[in-house]
Protein backbone atom coordinates (compact mmCIF):
# COMPACT_ATOMS: atom_id res chain seq x y z
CA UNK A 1 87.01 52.68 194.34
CA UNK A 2 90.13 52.72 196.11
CA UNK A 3 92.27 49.92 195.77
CA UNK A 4 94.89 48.96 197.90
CA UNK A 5 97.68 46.49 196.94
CA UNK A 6 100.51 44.60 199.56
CA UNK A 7 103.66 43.52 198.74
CA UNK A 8 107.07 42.13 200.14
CA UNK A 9 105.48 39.22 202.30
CA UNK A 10 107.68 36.00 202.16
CA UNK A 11 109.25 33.11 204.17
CA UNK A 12 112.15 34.30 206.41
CA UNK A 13 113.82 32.53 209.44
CA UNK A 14 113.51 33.78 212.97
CA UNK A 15 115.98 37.30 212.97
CA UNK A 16 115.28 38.37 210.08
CA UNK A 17 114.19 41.38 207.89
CA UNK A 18 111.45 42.13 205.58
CA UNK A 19 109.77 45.39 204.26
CA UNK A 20 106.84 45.19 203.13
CA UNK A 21 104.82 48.28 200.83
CA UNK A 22 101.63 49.28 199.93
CA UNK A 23 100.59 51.45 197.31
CA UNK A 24 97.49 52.97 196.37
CA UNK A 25 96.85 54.35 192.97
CA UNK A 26 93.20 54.91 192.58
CA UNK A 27 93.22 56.96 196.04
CA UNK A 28 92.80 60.67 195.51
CA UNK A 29 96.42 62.23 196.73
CA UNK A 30 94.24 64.63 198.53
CA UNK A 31 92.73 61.75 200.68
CA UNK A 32 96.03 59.93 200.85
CA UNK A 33 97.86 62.97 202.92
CA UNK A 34 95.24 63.84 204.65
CA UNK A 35 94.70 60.35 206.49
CA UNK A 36 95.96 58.16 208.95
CA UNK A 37 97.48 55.11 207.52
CA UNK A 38 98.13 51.96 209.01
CA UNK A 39 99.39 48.42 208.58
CA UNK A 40 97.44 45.72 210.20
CA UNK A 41 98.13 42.03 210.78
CA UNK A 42 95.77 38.77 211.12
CA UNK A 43 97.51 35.59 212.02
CA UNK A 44 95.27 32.59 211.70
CA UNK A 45 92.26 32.05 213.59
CA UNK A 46 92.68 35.37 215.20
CA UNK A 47 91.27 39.20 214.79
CA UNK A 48 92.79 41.81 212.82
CA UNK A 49 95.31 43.83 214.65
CA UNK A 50 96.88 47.06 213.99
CA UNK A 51 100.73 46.94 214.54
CA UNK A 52 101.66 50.58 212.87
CA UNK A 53 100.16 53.76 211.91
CA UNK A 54 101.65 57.33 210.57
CA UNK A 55 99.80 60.21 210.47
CA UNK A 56 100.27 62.52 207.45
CA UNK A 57 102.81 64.53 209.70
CA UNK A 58 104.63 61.19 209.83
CA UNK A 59 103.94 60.83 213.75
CA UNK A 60 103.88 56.71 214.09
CA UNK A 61 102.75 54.75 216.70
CA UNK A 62 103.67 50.97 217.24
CA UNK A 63 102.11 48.09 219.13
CA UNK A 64 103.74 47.19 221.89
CA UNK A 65 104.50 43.69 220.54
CA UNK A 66 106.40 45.12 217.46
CA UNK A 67 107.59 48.21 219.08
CA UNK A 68 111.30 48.78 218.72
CA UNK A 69 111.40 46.24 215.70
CA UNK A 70 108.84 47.65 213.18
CA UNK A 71 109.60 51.34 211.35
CA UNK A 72 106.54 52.83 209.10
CA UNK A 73 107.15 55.06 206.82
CA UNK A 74 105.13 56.77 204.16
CA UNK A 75 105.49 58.84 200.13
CA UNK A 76 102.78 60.47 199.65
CA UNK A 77 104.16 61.73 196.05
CA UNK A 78 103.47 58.25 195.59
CA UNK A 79 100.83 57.20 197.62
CA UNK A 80 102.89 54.38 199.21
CA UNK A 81 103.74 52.62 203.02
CA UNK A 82 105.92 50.59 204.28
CA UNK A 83 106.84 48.72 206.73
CA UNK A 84 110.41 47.65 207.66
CA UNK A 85 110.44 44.40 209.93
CA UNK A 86 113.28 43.24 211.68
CA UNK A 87 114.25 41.22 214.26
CA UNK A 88 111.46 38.82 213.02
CA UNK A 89 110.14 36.28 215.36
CA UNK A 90 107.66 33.78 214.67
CA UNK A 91 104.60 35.19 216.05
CA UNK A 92 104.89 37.58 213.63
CA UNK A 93 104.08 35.22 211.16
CA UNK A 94 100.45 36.72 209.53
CA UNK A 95 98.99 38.38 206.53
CA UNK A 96 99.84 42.10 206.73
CA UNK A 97 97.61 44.60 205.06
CA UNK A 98 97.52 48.31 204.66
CA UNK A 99 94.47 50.51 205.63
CA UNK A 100 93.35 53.48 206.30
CA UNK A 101 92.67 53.90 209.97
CA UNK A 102 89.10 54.01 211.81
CA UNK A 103 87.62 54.88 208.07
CA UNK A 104 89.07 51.94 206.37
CA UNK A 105 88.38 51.11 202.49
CA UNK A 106 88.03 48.05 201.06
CA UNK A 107 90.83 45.27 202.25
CA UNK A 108 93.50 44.29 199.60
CA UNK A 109 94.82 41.17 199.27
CA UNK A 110 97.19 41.28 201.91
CA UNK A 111 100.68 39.81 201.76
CA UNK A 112 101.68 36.78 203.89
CA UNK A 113 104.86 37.17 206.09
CA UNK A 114 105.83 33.46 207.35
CA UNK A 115 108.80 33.14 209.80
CA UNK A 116 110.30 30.06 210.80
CA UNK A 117 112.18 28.75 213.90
């Protein structure tokens, strides 16, 4: 079963940086370079909401609400993702997962990104 684990969440004031990764050892490399990866957010009491994805040829798309602050990038020698967050504001504040998109596998954990005022 693929397993996918977040990391690189923490507390950061308004302005800042963060990058976060995602790895995913379990997933076939095959799989991995073949799909369309994405990071997601949920901020409480809302939905799920995909803020990046990179295709395996690297093309990335952002949401508009993180476009021009967010950069995804991806290794597929090692199966990895991140995302590099800067200019942080505080409605960014959410748990951040990775995923595969439209075909997702199981959720990870997730990694909380908290930014103050």
């Amino acid at each position: 079963q693929v397993h996918l684990v977040e990391s690189g969440g923490g507390l950061v004031q308004a302005g800042g940086s963060l990058r976060l990764s995602c790895r995913a050892p379990r997933m076939i490399t095959s799989t991995f370079n073949s799909a369309i990866m994405g990071w997601y957010r949920q901020a409480p009491g809302k939905q799920r909401e995909l803020v990046a994805s990179m295709t395996h040829g690297r093309e990335a798309n952002y949401a508009e609400s993180v476009k021009g602050r967010f950069t995804m990038s991806r290794d597929s020698s090692r199966k990895m993702v991140h995302l590099q967050m800067n200019s942080l504001k505080p409605e960014d504040t959410a748990v951040y997962y990775c995923n595969r998109v439209s075909q997702e596998f199981p959720w990870g954990q997730g990694t909380q990104v908290t930014v103050s005022s």
